[in-house]
N, C-alpha and C. Protein backbone atom coordinates (compact mmCIF):
# COMPACT_ATOMS: atom_id res chain seq x y z
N UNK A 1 -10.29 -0.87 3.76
CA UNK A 1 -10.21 -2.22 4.29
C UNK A 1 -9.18 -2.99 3.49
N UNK A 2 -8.37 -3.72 4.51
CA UNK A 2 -7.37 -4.36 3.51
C UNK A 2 -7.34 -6.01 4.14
N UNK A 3 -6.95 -6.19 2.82
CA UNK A 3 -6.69 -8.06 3.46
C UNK A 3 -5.45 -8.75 2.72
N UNK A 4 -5.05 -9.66 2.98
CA UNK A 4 -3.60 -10.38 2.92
C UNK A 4 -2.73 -10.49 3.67
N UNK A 5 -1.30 -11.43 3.32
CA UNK A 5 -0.18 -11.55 4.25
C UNK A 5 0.74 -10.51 4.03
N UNK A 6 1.20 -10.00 2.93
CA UNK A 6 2.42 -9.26 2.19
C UNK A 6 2.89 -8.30 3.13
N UNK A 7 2.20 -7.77 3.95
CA UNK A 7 2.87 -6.64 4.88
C UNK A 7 2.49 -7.12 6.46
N UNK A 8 2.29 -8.28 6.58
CA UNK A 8 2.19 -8.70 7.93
C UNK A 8 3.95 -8.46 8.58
N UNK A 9 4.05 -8.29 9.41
CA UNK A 9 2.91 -7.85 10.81
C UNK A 9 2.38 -6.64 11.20
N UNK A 10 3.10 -5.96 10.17
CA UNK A 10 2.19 -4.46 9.95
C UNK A 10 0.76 -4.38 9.74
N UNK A 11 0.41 -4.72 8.87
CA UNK A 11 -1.21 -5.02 8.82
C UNK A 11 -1.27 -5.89 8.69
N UNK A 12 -2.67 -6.52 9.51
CA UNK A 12 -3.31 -7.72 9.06
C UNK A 12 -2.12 -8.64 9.97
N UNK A 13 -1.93 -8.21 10.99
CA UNK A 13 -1.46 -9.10 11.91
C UNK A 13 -2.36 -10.41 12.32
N UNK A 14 -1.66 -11.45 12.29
CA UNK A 14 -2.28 -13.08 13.23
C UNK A 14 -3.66 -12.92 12.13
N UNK A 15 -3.33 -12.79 11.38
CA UNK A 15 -4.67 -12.93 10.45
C UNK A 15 -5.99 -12.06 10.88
N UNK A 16 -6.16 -10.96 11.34
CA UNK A 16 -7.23 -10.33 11.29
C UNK A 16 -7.14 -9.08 9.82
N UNK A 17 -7.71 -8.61 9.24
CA UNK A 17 -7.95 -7.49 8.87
C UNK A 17 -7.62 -6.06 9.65
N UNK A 18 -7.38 -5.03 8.72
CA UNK A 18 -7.04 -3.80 8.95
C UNK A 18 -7.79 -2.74 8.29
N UNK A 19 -7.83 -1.40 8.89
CA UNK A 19 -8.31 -0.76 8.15
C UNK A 19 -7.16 0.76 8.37
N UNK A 20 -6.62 1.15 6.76
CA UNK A 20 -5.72 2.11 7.08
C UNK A 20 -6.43 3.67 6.51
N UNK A 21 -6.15 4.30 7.22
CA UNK A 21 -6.29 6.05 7.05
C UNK A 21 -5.59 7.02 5.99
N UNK A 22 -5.70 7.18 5.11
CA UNK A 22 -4.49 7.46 3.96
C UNK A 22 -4.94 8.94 4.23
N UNK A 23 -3.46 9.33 3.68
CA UNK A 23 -3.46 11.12 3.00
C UNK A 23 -3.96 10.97 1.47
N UNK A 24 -4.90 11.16 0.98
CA UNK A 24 -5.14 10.86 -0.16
C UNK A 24 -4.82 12.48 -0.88
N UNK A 25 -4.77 13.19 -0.14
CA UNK A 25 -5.14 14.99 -0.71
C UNK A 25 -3.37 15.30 -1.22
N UNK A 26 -2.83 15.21 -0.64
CA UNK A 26 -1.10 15.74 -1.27
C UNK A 26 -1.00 14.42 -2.24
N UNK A 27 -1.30 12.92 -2.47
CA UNK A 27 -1.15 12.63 -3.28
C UNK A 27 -1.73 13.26 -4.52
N UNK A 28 -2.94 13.65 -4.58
CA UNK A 28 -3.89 14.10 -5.43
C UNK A 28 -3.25 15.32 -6.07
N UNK A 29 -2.74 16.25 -4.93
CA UNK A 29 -2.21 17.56 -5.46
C UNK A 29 -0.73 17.25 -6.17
N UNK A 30 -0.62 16.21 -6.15
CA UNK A 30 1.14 15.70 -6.39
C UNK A 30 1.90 16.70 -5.47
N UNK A 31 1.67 16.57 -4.47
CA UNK A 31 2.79 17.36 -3.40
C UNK A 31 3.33 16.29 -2.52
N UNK A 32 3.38 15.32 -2.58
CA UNK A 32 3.43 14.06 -1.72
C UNK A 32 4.85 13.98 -2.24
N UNK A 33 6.11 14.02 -1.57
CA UNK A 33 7.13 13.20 -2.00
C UNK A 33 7.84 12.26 -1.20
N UNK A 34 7.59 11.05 -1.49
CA UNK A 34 8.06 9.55 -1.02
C UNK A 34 9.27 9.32 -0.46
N UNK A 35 9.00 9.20 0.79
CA UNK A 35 10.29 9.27 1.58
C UNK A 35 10.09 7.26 2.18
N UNK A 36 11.90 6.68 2.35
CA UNK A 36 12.00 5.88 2.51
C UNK A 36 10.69 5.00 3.60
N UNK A 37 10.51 4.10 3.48
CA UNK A 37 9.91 3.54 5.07
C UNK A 37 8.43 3.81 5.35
N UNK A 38 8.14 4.47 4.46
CA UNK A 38 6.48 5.18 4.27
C UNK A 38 5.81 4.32 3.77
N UNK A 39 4.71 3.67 4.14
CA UNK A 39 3.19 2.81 3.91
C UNK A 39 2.78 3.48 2.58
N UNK A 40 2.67 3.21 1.77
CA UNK A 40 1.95 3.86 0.74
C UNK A 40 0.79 2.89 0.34
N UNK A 41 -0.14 3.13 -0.60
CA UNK A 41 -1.39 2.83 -1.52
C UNK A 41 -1.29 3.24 -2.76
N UNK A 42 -0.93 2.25 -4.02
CA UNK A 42 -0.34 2.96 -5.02
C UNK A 42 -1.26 1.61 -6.02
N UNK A 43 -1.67 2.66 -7.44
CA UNK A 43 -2.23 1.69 -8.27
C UNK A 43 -1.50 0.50 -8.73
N UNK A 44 -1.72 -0.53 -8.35
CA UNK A 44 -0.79 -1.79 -9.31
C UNK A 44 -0.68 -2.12 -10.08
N UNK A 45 0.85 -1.98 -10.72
CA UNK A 45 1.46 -2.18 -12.31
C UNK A 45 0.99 -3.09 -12.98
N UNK A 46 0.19 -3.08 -13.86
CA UNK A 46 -0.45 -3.85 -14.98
C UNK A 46 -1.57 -4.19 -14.54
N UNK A 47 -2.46 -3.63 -13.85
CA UNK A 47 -3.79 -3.90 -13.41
C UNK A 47 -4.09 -2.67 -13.03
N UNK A 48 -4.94 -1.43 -13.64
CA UNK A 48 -5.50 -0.09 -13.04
C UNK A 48 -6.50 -0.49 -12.11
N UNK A 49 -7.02 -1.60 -11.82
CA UNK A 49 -8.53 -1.52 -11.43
C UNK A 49 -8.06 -2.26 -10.04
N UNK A 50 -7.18 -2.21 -9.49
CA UNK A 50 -6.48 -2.75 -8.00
C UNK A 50 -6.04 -2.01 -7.86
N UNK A 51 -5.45 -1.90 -6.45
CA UNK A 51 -4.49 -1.03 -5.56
C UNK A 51 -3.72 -1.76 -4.93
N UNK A 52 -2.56 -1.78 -4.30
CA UNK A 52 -1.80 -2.26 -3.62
C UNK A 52 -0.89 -1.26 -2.20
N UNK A 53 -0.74 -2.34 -0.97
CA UNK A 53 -0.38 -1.42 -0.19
C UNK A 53 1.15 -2.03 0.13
N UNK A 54 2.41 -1.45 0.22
CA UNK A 54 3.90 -1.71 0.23
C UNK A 54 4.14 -0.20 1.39
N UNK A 55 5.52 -1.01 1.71
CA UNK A 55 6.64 -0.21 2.33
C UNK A 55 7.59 0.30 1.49
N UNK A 56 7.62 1.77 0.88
CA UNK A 56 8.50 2.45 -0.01
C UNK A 56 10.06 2.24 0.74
N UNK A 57 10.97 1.55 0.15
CA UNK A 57 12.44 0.80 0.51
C UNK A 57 13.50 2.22 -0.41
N UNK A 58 12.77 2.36 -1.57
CA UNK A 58 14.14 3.61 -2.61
C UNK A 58 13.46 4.45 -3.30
N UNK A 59 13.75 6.19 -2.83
CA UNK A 59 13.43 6.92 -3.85
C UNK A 59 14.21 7.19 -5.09
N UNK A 60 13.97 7.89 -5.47
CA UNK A 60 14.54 8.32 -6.93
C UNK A 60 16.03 8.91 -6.43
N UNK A 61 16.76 8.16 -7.45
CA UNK A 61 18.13 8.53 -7.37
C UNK A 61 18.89 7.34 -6.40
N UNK A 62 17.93 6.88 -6.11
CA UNK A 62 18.72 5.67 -4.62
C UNK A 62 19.08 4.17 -5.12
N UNK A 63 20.03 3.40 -4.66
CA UNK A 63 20.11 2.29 -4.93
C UNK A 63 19.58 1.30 -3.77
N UNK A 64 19.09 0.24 -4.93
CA UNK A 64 18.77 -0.64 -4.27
C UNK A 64 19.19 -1.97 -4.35
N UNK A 65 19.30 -3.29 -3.55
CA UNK A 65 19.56 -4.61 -4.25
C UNK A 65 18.55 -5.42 -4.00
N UNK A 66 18.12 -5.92 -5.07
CA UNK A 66 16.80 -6.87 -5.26
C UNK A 66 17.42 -8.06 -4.50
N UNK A 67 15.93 -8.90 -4.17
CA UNK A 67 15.97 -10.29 -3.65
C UNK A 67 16.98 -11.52 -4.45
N UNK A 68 17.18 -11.05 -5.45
CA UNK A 68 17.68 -11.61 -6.57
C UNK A 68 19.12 -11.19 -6.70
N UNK A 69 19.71 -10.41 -5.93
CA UNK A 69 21.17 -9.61 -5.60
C UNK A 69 21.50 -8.54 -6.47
N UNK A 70 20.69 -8.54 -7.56
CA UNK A 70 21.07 -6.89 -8.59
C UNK A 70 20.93 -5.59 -8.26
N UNK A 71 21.98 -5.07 -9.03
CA UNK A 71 21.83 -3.24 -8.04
C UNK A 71 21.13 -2.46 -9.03
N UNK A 72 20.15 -1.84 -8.32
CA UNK A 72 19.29 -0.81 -9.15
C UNK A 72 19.61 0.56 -8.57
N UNK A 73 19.25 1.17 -9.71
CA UNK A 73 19.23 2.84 -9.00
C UNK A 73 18.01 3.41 -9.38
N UNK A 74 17.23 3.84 -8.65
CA UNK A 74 15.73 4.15 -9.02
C UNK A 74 15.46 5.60 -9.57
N UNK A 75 15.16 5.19 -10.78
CA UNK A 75 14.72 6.82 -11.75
C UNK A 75 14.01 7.77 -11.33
N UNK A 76 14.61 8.83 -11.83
CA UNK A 76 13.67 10.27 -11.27
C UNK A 76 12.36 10.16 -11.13
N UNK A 77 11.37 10.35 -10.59
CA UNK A 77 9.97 10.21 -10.41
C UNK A 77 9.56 8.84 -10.49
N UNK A 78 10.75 7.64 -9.32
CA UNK A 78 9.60 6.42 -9.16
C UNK A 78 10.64 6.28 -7.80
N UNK A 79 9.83 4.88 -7.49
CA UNK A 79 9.65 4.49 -6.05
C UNK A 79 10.50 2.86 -6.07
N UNK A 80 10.74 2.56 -5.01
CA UNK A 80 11.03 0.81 -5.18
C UNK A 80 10.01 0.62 -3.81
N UNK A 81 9.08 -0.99 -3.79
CA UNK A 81 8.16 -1.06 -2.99
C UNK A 81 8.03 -2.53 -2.31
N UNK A 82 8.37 -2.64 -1.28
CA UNK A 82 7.78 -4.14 -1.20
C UNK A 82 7.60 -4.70 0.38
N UNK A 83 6.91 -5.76 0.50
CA UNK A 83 6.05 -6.09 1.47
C UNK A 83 6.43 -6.23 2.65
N UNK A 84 6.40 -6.34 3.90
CA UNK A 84 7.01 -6.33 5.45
C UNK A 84 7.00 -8.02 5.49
N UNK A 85 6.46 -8.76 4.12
CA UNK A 85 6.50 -10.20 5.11
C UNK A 85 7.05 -10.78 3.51
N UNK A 86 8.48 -10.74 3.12
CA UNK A 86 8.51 -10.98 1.83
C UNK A 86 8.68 -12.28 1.27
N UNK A 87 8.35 -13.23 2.01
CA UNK A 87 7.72 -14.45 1.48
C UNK A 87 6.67 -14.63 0.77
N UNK A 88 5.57 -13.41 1.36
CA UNK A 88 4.36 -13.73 0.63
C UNK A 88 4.17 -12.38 -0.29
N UNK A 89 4.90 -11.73 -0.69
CA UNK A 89 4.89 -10.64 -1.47
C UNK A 89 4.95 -10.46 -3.18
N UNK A 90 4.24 -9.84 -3.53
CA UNK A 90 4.15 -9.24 -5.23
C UNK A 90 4.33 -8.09 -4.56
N UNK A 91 5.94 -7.80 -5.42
CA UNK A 91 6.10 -6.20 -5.49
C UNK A 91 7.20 -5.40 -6.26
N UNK A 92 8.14 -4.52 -6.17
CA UNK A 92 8.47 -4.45 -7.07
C UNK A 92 10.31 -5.13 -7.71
N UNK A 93 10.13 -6.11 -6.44
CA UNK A 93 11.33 -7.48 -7.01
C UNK A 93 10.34 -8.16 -8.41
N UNK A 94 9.57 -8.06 -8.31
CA UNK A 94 8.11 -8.78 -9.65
C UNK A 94 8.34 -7.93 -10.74
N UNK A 95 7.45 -7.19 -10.62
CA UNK A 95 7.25 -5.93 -11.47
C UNK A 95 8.19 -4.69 -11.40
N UNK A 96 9.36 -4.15 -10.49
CA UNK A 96 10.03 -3.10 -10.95
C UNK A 96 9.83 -1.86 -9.90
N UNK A 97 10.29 -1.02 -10.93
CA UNK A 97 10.18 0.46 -10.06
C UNK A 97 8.89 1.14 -10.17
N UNK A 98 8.29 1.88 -10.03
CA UNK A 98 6.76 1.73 -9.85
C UNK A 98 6.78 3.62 -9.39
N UNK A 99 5.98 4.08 -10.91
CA UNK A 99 6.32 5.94 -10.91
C UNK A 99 5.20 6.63 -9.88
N UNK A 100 5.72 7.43 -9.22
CA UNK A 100 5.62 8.19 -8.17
C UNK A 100 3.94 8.55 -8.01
N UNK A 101 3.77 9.07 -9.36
CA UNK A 101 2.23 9.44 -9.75
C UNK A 101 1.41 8.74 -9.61
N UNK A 102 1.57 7.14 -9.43
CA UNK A 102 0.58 5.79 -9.26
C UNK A 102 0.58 5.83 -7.91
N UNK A 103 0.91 6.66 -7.17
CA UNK A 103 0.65 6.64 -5.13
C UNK A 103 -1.20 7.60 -4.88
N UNK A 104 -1.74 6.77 -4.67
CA UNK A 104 -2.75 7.14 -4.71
C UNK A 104 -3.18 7.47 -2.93
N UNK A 105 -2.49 6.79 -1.86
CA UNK A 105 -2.14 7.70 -0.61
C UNK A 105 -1.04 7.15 0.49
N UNK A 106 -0.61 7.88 1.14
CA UNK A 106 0.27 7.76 2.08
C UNK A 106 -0.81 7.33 3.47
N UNK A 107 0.12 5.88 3.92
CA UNK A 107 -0.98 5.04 5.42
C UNK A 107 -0.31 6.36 6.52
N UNK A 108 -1.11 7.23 6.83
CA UNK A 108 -1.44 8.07 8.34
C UNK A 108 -1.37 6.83 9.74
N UNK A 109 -2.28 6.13 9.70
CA UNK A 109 -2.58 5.61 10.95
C UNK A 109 -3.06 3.86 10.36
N UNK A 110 -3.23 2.94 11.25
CA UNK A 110 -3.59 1.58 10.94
C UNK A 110 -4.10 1.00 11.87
N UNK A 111 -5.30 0.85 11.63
CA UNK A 111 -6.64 0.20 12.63
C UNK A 111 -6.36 -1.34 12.47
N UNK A 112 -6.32 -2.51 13.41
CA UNK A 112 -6.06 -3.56 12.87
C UNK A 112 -7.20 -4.10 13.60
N UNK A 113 -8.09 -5.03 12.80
CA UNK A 113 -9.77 -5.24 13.29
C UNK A 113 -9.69 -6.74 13.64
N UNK A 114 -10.60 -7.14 14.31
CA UNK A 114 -11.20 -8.65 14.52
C UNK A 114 -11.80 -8.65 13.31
N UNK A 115 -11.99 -10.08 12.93
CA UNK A 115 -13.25 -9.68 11.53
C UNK A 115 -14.79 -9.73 11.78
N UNK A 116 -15.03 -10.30 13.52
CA UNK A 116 -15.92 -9.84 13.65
C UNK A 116 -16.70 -7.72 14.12
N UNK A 117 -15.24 -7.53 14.79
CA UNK A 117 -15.24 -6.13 14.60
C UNK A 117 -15.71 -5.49 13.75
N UNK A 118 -15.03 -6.04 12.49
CA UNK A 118 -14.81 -5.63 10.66
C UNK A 118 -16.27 -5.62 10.16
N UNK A 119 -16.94 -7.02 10.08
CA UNK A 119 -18.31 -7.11 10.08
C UNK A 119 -19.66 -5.95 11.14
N UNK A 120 -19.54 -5.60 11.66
CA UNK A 120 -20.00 -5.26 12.26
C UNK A 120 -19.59 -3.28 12.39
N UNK A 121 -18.53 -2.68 11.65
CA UNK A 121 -18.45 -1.73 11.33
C UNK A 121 -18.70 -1.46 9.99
N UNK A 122 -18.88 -2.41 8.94
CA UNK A 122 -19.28 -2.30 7.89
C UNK A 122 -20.99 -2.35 8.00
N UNK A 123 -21.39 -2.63 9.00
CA UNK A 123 -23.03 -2.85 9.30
C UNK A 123 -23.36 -1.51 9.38
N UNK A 124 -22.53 -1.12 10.38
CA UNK A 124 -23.02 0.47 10.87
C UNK A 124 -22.70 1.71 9.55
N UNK A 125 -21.66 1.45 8.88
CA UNK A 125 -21.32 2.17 8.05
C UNK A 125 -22.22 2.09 6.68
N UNK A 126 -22.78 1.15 6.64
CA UNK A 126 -23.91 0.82 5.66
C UNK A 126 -25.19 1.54 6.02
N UNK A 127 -25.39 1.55 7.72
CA UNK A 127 -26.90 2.30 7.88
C UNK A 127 -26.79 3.73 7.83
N UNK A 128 -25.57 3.96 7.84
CA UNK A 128 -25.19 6.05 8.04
C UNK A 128 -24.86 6.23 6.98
N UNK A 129 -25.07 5.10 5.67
CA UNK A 129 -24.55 5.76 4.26
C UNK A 129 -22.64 6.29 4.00
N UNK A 130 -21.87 6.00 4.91
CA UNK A 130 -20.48 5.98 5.04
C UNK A 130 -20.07 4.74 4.05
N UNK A 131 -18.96 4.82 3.50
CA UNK A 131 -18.24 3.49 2.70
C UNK A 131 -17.06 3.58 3.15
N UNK A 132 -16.72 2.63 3.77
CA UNK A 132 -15.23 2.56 4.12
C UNK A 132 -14.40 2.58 2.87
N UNK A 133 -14.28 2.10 1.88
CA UNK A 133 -13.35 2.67 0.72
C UNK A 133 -13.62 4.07 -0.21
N UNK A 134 -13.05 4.96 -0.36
CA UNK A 134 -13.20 5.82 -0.54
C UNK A 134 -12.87 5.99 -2.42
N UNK A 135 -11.97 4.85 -2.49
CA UNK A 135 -11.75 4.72 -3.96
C UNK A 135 -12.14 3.17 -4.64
N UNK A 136 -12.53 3.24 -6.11
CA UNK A 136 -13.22 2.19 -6.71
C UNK A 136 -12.21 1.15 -6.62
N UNK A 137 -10.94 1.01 -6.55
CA UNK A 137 -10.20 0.16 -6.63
C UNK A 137 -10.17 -0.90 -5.18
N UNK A 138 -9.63 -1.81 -5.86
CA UNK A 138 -9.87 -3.59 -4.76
C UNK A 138 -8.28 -3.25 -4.07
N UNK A 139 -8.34 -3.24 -2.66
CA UNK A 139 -7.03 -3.27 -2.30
C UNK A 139 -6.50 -4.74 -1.89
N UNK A 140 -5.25 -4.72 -1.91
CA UNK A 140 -4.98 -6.02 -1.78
C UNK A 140 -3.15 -6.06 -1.33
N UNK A 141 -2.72 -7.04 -0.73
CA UNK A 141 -1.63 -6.93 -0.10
C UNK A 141 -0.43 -7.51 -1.27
């Protein structure tokens, strides 16, 4: 379950909630390699106990130019990441390049919910013992 503006209108369009489907297993195996334009779920830099969800913009070896007009070239084993709505974004124009190994999964598919929908699948998922988050971390846009 995710909530915020940072990647609107991708998720969390007109203000409802989303719920995204990750590959969590090739991240896990580190076989996952980050290709431009890809949804990712990656732990957020200077906070382990959050997650964050971005649009991967530069892999390793690639340049990029920040919001700020500087040219980067992104180091072997990291990513450059940032939001579909970048007005309202923390990402890595903030914090930087952001290493490959902190992708905790690649977005498969994106459910975008009413929140009464939302409420009401978290009801059912509560009586069948299901948890919609699969990891301890707070996601956040």
């Amino acid at each position: 379950h995710v909530s915020g503006k940072s990647m609107s209108p991708t998720i969390n369009w007109q203000g409802n909630d989303s719920i995204l489907f990750l590959n969590k297993i090739l991240c896990w195996l580190r076989a996952y390699k980050p290709q431009v334009n890809d949804v990712v779920v990656y732990i957020k830099p200077g906070d382990v106990t959050k997650s964050v969800v971005k649009r991967i913009k530069a892999t390793s070896g690639e340049t990029i130019v920040t919001r700020d007009g500087k040219e980067i070239v992104i180091q072997e084993g990291h990513f450059w990441a940032e939001g579909d709505n970048a007005r309202c974004s923390v990402d890595s124009n903030d914090y930087g390049e952001i290493p490959t190994k902190s992708i905790i999964g690649k977005c498969l598919w994106i459910l975008p919910l009413h929140l009464s929908v939302l409420s009401s699948l978290k009801e059912i998922c509560q009586k069948v013992g299901v948890s919609l988050s699969r990891h301890s971390r707070t996601s956040e846009l």
